[in-house]
Protein backbone atom coordinates (compact mmCIF):
# COMPACT_ATOMS: atom_id res chain seq x y z
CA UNK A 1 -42.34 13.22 -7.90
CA UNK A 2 -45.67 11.92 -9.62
CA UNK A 3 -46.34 15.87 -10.05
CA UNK A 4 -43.21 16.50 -12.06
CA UNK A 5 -43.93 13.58 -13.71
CA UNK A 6 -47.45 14.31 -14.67
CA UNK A 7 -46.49 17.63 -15.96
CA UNK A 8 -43.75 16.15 -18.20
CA UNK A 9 -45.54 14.14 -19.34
CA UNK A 10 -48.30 16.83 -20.85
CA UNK A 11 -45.05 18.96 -22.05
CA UNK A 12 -43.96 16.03 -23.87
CA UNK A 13 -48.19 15.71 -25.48
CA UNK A 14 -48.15 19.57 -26.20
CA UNK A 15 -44.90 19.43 -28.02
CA UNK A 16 -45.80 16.63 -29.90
CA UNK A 17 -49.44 18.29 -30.79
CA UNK A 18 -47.35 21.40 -31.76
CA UNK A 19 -44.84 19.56 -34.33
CA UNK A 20 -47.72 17.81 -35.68
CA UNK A 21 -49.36 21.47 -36.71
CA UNK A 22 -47.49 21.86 -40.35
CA UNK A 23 -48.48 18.13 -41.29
CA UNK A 24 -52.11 19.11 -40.11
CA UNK A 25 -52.59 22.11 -42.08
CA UNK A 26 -50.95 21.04 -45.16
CA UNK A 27 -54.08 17.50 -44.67
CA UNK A 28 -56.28 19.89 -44.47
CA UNK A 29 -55.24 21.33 -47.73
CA UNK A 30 -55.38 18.41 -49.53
CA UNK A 31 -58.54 17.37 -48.01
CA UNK A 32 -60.19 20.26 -49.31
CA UNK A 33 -58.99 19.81 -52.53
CA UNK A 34 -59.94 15.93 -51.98
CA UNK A 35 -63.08 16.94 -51.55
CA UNK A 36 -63.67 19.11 -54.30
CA UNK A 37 -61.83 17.28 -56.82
CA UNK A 38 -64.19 13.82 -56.08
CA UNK A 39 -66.92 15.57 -55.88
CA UNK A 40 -66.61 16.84 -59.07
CA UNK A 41 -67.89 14.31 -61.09
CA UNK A 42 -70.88 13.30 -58.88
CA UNK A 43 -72.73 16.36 -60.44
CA UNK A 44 -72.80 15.04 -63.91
CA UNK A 45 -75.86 12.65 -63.22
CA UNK A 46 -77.58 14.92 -61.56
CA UNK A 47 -81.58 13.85 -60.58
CA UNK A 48 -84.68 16.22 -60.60
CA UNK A 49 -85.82 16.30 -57.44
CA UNK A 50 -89.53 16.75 -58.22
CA UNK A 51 -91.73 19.05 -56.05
CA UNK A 52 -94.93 20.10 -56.46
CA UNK A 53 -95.12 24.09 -54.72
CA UNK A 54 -98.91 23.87 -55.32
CA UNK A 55 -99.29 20.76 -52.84
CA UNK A 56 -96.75 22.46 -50.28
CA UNK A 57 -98.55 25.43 -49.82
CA UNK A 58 -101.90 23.74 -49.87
CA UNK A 59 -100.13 21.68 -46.62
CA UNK A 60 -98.81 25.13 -45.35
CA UNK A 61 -102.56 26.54 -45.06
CA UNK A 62 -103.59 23.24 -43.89
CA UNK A 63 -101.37 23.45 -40.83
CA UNK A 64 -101.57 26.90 -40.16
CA UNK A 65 -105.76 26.22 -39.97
CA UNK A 66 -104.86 23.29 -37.90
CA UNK A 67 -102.92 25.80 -35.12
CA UNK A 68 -105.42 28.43 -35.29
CA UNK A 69 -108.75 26.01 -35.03
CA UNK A 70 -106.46 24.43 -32.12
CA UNK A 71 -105.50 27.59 -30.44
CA UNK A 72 -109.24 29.29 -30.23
CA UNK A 73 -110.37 25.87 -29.00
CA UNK A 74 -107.78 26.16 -26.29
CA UNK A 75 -107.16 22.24 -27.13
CA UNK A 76 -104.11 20.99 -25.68
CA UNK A 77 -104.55 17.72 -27.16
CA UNK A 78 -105.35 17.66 -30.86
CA UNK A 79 -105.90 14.30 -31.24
CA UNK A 80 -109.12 14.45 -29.58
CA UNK A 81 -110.53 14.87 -33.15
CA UNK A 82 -110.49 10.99 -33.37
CA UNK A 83 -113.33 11.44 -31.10
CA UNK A 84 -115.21 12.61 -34.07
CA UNK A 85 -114.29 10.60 -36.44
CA UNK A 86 -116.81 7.08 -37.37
CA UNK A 87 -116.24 3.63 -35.25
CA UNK A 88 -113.57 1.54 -36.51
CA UNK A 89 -114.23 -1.21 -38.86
CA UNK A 90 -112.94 -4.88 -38.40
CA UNK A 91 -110.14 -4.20 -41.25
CA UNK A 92 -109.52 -0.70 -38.70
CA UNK A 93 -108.85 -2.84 -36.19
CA UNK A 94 -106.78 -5.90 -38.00
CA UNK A 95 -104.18 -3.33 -39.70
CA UNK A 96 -104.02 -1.30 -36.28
CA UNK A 97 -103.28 -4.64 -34.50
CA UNK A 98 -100.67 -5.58 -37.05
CA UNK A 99 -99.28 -2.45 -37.54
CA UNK A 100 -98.24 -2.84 -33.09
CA UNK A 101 -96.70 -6.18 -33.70
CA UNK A 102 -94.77 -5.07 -36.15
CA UNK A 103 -93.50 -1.98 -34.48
CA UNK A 104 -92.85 -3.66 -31.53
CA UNK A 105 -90.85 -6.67 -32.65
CA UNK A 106 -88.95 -4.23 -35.35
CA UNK A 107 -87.87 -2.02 -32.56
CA UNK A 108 -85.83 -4.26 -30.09
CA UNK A 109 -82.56 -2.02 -31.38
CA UNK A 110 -80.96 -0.14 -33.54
CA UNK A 111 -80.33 -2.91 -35.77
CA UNK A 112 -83.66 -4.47 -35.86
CA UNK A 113 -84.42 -1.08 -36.88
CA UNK A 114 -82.43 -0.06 -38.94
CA UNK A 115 -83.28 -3.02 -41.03
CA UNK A 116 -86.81 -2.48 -40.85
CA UNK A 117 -86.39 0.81 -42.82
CA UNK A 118 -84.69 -0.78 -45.62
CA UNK A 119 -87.26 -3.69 -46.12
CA UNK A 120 -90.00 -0.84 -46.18
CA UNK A 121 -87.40 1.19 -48.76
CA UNK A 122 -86.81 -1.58 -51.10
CA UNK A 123 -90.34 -3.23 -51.13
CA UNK A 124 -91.94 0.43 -51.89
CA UNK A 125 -88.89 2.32 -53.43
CA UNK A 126 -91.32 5.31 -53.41
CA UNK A 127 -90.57 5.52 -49.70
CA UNK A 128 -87.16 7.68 -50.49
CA UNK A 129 -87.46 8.46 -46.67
CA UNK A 130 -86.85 5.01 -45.71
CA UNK A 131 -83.33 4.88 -47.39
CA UNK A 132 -82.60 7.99 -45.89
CA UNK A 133 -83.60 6.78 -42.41
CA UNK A 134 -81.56 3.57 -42.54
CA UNK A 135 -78.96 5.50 -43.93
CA UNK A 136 -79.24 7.95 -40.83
CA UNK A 137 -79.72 4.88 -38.04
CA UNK A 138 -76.37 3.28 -39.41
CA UNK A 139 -74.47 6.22 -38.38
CA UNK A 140 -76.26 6.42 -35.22
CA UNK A 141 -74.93 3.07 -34.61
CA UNK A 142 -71.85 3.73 -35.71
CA UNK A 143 -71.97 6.59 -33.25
CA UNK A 144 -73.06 4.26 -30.40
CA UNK A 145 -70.36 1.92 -30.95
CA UNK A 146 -67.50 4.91 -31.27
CA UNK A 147 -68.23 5.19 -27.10
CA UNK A 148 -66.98 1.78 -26.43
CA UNK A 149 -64.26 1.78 -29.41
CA UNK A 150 -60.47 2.13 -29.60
CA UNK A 151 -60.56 6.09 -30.09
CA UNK A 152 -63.28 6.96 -27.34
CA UNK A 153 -63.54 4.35 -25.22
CA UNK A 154 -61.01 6.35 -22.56
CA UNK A 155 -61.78 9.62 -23.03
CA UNK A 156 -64.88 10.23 -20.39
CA UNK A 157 -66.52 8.11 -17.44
CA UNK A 158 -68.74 5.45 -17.44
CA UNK A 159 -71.77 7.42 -16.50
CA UNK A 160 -71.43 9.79 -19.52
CA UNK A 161 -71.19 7.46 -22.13
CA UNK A 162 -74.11 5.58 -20.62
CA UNK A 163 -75.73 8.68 -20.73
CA UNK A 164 -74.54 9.60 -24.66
CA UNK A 165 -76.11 5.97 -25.44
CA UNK A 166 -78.87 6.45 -23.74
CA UNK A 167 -79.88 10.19 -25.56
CA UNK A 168 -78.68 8.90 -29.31
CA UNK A 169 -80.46 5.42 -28.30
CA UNK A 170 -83.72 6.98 -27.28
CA UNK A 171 -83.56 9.20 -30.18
CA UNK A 172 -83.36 6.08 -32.75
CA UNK A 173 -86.10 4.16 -31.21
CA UNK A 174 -88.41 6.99 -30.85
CA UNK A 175 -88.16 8.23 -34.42
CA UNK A 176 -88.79 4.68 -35.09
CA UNK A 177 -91.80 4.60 -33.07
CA UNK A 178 -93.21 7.40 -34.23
CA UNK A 179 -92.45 7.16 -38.34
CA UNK A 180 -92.67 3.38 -39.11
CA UNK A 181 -96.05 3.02 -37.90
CA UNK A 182 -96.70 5.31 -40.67
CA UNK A 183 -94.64 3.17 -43.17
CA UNK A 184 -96.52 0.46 -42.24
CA UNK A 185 -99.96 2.17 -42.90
CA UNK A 186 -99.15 3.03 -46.12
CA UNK A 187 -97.99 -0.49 -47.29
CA UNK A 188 -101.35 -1.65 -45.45
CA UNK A 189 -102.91 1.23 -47.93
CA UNK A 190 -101.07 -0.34 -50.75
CA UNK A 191 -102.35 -3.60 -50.24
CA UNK A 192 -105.63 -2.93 -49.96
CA UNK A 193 -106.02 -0.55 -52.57
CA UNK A 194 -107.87 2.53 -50.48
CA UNK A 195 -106.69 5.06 -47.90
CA UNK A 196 -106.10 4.18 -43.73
CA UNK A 197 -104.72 7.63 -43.42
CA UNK A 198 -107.96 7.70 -41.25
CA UNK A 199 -106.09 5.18 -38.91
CA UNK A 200 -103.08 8.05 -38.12
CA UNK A 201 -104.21 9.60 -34.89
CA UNK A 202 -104.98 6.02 -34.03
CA UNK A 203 -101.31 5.48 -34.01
CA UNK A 204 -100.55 8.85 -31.98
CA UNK A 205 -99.15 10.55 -35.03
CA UNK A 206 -99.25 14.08 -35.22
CA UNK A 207 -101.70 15.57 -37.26
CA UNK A 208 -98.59 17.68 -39.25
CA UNK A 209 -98.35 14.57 -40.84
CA UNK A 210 -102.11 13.59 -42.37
CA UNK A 211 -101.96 16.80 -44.54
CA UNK A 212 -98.99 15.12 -45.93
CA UNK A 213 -99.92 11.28 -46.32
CA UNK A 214 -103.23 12.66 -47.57
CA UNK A 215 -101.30 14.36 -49.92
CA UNK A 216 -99.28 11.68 -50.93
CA UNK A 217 -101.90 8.78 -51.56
CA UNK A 218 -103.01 10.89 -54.45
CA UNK A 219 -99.65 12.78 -55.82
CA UNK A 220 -97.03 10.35 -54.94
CA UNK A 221 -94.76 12.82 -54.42
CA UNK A 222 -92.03 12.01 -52.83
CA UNK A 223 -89.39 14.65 -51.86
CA UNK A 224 -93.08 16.68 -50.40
CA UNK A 225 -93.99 13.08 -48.20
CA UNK A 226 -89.49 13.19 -47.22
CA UNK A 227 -90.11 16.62 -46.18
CA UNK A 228 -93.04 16.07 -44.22
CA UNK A 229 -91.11 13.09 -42.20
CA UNK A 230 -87.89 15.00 -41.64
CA UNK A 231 -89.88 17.69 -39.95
CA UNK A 232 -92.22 15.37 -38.11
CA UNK A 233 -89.76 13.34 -36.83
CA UNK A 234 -87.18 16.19 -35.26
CA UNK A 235 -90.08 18.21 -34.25
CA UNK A 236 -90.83 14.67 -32.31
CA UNK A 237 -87.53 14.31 -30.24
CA UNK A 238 -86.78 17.73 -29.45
CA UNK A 239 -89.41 17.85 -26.27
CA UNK A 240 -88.81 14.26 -26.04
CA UNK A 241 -85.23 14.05 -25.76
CA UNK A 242 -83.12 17.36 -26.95
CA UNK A 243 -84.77 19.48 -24.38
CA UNK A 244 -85.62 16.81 -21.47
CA UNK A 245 -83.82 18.05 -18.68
CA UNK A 246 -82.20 14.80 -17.77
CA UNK A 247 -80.46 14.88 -21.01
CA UNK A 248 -79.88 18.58 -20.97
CA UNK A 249 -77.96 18.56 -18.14
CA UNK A 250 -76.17 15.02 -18.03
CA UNK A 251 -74.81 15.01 -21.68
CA UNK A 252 -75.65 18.53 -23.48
CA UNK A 253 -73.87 20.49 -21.03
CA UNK A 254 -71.13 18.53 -20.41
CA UNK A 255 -67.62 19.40 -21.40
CA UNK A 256 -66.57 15.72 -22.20
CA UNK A 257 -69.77 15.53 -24.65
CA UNK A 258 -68.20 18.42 -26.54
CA UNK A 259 -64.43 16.30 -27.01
CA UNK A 260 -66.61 13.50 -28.87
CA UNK A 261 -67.80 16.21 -31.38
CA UNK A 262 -64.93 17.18 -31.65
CA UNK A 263 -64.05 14.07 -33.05
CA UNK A 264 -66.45 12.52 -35.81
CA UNK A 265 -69.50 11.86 -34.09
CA UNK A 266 -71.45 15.04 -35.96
CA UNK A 267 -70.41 13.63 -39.43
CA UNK A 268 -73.41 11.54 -41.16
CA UNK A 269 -71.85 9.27 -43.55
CA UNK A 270 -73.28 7.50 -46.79
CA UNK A 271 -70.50 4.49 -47.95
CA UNK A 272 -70.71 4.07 -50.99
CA UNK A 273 -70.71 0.59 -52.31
CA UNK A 274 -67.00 -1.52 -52.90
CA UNK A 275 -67.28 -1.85 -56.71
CA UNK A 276 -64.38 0.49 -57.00
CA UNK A 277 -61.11 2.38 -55.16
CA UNK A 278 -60.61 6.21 -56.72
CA UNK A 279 -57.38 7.85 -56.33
CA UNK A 280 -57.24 11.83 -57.14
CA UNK A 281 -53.22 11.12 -57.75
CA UNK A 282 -50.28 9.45 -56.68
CA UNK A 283 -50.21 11.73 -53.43
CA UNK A 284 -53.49 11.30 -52.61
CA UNK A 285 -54.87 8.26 -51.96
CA UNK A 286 -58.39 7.99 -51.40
CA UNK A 287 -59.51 4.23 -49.28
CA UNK A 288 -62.42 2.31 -50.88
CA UNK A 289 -65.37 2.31 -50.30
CA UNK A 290 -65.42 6.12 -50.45
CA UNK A 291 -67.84 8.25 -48.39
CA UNK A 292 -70.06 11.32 -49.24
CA UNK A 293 -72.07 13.28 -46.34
CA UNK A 294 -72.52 16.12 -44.89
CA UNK A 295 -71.55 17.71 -41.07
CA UNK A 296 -74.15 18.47 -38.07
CA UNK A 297 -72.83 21.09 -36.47
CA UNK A 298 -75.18 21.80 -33.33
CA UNK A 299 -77.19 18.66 -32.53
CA UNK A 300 -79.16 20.87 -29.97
CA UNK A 301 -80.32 23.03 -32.68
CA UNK A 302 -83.71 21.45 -34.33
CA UNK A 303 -83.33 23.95 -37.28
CA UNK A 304 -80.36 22.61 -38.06
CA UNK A 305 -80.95 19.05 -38.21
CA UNK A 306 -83.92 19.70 -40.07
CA UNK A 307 -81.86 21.48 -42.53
CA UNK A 308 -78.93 18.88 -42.69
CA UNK A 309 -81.56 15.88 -43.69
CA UNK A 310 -83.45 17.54 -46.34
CA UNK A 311 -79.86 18.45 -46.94
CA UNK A 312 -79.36 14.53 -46.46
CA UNK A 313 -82.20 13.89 -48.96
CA UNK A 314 -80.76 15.97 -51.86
CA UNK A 315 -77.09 14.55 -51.59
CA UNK A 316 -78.88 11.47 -51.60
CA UNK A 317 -81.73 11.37 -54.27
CA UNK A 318 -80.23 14.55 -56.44
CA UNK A 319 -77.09 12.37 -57.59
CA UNK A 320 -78.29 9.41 -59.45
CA UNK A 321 -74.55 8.27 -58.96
CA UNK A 322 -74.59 8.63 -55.36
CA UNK A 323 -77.96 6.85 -55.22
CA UNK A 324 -76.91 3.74 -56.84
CA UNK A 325 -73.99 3.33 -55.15
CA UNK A 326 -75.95 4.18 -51.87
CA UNK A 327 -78.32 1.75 -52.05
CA UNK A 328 -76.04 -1.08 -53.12
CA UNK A 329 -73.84 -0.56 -50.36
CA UNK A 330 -76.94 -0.80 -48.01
CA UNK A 331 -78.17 -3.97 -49.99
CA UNK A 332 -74.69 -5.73 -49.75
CA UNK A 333 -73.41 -4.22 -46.83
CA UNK A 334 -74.60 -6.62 -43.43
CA UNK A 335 -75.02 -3.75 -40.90
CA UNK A 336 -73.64 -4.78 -37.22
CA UNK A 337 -72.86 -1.40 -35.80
CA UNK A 338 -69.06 -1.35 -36.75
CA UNK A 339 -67.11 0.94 -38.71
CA UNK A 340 -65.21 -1.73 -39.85
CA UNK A 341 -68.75 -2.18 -42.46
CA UNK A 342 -66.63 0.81 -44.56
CA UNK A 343 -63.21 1.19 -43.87
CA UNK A 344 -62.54 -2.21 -42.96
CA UNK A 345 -58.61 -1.49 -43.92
CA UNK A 346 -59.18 0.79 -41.08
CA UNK A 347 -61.28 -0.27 -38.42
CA UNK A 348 -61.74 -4.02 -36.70
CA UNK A 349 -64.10 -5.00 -34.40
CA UNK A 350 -61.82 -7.32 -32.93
CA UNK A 351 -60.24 -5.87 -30.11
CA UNK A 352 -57.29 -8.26 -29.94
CA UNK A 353 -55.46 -7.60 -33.23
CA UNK A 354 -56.40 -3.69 -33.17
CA UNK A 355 -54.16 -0.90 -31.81
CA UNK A 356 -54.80 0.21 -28.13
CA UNK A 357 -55.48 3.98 -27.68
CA UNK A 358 -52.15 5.21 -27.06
CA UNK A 359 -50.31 3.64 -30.10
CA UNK A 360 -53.80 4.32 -32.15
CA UNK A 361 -52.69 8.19 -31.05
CA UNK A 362 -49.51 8.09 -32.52
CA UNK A 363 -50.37 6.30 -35.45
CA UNK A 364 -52.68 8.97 -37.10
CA UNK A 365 -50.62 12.05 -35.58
CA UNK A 366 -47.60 9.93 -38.38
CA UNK A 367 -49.66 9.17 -41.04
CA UNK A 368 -52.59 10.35 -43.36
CA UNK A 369 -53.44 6.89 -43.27
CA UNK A 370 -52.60 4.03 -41.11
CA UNK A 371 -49.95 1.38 -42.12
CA UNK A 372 -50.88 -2.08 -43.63
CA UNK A 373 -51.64 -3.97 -40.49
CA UNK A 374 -52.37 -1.19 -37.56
CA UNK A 375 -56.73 -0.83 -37.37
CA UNK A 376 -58.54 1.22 -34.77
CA UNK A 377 -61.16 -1.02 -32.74
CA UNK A 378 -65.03 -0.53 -34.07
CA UNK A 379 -66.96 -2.89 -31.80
CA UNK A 380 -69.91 -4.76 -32.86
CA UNK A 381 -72.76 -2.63 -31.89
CA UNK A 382 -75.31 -5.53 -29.86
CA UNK A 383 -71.35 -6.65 -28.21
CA UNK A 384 -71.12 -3.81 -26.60
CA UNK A 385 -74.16 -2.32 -25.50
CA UNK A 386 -77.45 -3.63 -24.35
CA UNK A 387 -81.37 -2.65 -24.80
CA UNK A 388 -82.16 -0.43 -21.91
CA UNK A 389 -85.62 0.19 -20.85
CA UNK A 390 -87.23 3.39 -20.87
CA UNK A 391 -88.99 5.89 -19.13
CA UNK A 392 -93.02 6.28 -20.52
CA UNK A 393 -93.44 8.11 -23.67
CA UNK A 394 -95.47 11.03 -23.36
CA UNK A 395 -98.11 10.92 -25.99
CA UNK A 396 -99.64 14.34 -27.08
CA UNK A 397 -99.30 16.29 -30.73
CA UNK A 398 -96.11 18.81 -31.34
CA UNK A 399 -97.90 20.64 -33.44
CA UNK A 400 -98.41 23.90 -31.52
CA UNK A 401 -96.73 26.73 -33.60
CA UNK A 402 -97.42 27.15 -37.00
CA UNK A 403 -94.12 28.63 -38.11
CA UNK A 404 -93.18 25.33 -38.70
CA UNK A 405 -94.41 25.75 -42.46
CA UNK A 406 -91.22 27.72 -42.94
CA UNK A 407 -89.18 24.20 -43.25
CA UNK A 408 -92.07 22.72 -45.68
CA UNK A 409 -89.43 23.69 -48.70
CA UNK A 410 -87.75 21.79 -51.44
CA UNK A 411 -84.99 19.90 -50.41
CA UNK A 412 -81.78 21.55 -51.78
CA UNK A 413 -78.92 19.52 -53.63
CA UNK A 414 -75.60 20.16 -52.00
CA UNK A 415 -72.17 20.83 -54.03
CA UNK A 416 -69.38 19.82 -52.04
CA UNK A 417 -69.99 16.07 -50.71
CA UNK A 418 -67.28 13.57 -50.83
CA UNK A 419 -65.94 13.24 -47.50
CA UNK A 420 -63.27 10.57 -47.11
CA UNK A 421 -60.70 12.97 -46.49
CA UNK A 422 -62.50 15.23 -43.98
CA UNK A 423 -63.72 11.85 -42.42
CA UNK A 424 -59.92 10.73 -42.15
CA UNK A 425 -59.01 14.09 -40.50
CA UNK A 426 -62.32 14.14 -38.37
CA UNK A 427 -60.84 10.78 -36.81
CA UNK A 428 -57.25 12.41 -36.37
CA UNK A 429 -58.67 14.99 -34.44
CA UNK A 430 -59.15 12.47 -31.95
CA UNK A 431 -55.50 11.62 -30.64
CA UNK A 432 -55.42 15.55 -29.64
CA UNK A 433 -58.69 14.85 -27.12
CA UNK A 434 -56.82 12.03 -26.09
CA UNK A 435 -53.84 14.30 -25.42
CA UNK A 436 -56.25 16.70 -23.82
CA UNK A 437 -57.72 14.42 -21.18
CA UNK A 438 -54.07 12.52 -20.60
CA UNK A 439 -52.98 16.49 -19.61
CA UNK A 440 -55.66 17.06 -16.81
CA UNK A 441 -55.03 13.91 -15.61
C-alpha cells in the first residue's frame, strides 16, 4: 500500500515538473533578456583598470627563478630562506606580535571575518582586494546558511551538510589566515613609513607573494597586488582543502553535493545598494536591491576559480557604477549570514512566519516571484551553525610549479552581469531537487 503510494506520489511530482516546463523556458527567456537589457547601462561608466605589463613580467621571471633556484636546491621548504635573512629587530617583533592578535581574534568566523576585510578595505581603499574578499566571504555565508535554510535544509543528511560547512568553512578561515596577515603588514608598512615585506615568510606566506608586495610598496598598483592575492590564495586551499581526501571523498564526490549546485550555491553575488528598484517593463519586474555576479561552474577546478575572481575583480572595479553601489551596500548593509540582507521581500530569517519546504516548492514552480507575504527561510548565519575546531594546518610554500605565471594577467571586465533574474531562476531550480529527493524516497 505505502509502495503504491510512494510511487503516486512521484507521478503526481513528475507531472507537475513536466507542466511547469513551458513557464520555465519562456523565464528563462526573459531572464536572458533581463540580463542583457540591465546590464546595458552598467557599461557606460566604465573604469580603467590600470596594469602595469612591465611589473607583471618582472614578477613572472621572479617566480620562475624562484622554482628553478628551488628545484636544483632540491628544497622542499622554501621558506628556509628566512634563515638567511638578518635577526629581527624589536619593531620585527612588536608588528609580528600584533599582526597574531589580530588574526586570531578577527578569525573566530565568518563574520568576524568578513568584517575584518572591509575595515582593512575602507581604511586603505587601495586594498581593492579587500572589497572583493568581503564581497566573496558574504556569499560564502550566505552559502553556509542555505544548508540549514527553508530550500536545503531537507534535501541531504546531517553528516553531509556538516561536511559542506565544514569544506566552505575551512576554506573562509584559511584564506583568511593566510591573506590578512598580509593586510595587516602593509597597514603596519603604512604606518611606519618603510617596508616589513621582510616580515612575510615570518608569517608563513608564500614567497609568490613578496615579488608582489615588493612590487606594490613602490607602484601601488593595484589590479597587479589583486592578482597576486587571487592566485595566492586558491593556490593556498587547493592542497589544503579541494584536494584533501577527507573532503574529496565526503562532499566532492557525493551525489547530494551536486543537487545544491544545482541550486544557487555556485552563484557569487554583489547586492547592490537599496537607493533604487529598476523595472525593464511592466512584465518584468526586477526586486530591489538588484544583483550583478558572475557563476562558478566547477568549484574543484582551481583554474576556474582563479579565473572567476579576477573575473570578480573586473565586474567589480571596471564599472564605476557597480563599484559605488557595491561598496555602499557593504557599508550600510549589517552582514549576519542571511539572504534576507538582499532580498528581504524574499527571504526571512525567521523561521516561524516563512513558508515550509513543501509550500516554498509550489510557490516558485507558480510564480516568477513570490506573493506579498510568502518568504523562504535564510537563517542567521552564527544561529545556525557553530565554530568547529580544526585539524593542524600544514605550513610549507605552494609554490612548486612555475606555470603558475600563466594566471599573472590583467583582470578582464565582463559584459553580461546583472543577475537578478538568473538568481531568481537559480533558486527555482530548487523545488525540482526537492521533487527529486521526495521521488527516491
Amino acid at each position: 500500500m505505502s509502495y503504491k503510494h510512494s510511487n503516486s506520489h512521484s507521478f503526481g511530482d513528475m507531472l507537475r515538473i513536466v507542466k511547469t516546463l513551458p513557464l520555465q523556458t519562456t523565464q528563462v527567456l526573459r531572464g536572458k533578456y533581463a540580463c542583457w537589457k540591465l546590464s546595458r547601462p552598467f557599461h557606460k561608466h566604465r573604469n580603467h583598470l590600470s596594469w602595469n605589463e612591465t611589473a607583471a613580467q618582472i614578477i613572472r621571471d621572479q617566480v620562475e627563478r624562484t622554482v628553478d633556484d628551488a628545484s636544483r636546491s632540491k628544497d622542499i621548504n622554501i621558506y628556509k630562506e628566512e634563515v638567511s635573512q638578518p635577526p629581527l629587530t624589536e619593531m620585527d617583533d612588536s608588528i609580528l606580535k600584533q599582526i597574531q592578535i589580530a588574526t586570531i581574534s578577527a578569525n573566530k568566523s565568518n563574520i568576524t571575518r568578513t568584517e575584518a576585510y572591509l575595515q582593512c578595505y575602507e581604511s586603505y581603499p587601495e586594498l581593492h582586494w579587500a572589497l572583493l574578499a568581503h564581497m566573496v566571504s558574504r556569499n560564502g555565508g550566505w552559502n553556509m546558511s542555505d544548508l540549514k535554510g527553508g530550500l536545503m535544509a531537507d534535501l541531504t543528511n546531517t553528516s553531509l551538510k556538516d561536511d559542506i560547512y565544514r569544506m566552505l568553512e575551512r576554506c573562509n578561515a584559511l584564506i583568511f589566515q593566510d591573506a590578512y596577515p598580509q593586510l595587516q603588514l602593509y597597514i603596519h608598512s603604512k604606518q611606519q613609513g618603510c617596508s616589513y615585506f621582510h616580515l612575510l615568510p615570518k608569517l608563513h606566506v608564500s614567497s609568490f607573494m613578496s615579488f608582489f608586495w615588493n612590487n606594490f610598496w613602490i607602484d601601488r598598483n593595484s589590479a597587479l597586488l589583486a592578482v597576486g592575492l587571487i592566485i595566492n590564495e586558491q593556490t593556498y586551499i587547493e592542497g589544503r582543502v579541494v584536494q584533501h581526501s577527507y573532503f574529496q571523498k565526503n562532499v566532492f564526490q557525493q551525489s547530494e553535493y551536486k543537487l545544491h549546485h544545482l541550486a544557487h550555491m555556485n552563484q557569487i553575488l554583489f547586492p547592490l545598494d537599496k537607493t533604487c528598484s529598476t523595472e525593464i517593463d511592466d512584465n518584468i519586474p526586477t526586486p530591489s536591491p538588484s544583483l550583478v555576479g558572475l557563476v562558478l561552474e566547477n568549484f574543484g577546478n582551481i583554474e576556474e576559480r582563479i579565473n572567476l575572481e579576477k573575473s570578480l575583480y573586473g565586474l567589480l572595479f571596471g564599472y564605476q557604477d557597480i563599484l559605488d553601489r557595491v561598496a555602499s551596500y557593504a557599508t550600510n548593509t549589517t552582514y549576519q549570514g542571511s539572504r534576507s540582507e538582499y532580498w528581504p521581500h524574499i527571504f526571512s530569517p525567521d523561521k516561524e512566519t516563512a513558508l515550509n519546504s513543501p509550500l516554498e516548492s509550489s510557490a516558485l514552480l507558480q510564480h516568477e516571484w513570490l506573493l506579498p507575504g510568502q518568504k523562504i527561510y535564510s537563517p542567521v548565519l552564527n544561529n545556525v551553525w557553530f565554530d568547529m575546531p580544526y585539524d593542524p594546518i600544514p605550513q610549507y610554500d605552494w609554490l612548486k610549479d612555475k606555470n603558475v605565471t600563466q594566471f599573472i594577467s590583467k583582470p578582464p571586465r565582463p559584459i553580461l552581469i546583472e543577475m537578478s533574474h538568473d538568481h531568481r531562476a537559480a533558486i527555482q531550480k530548487t523545488p525540482f531537487a526537492h521533487d527529486i529527493v521526495r521521488g527516491f524516497k
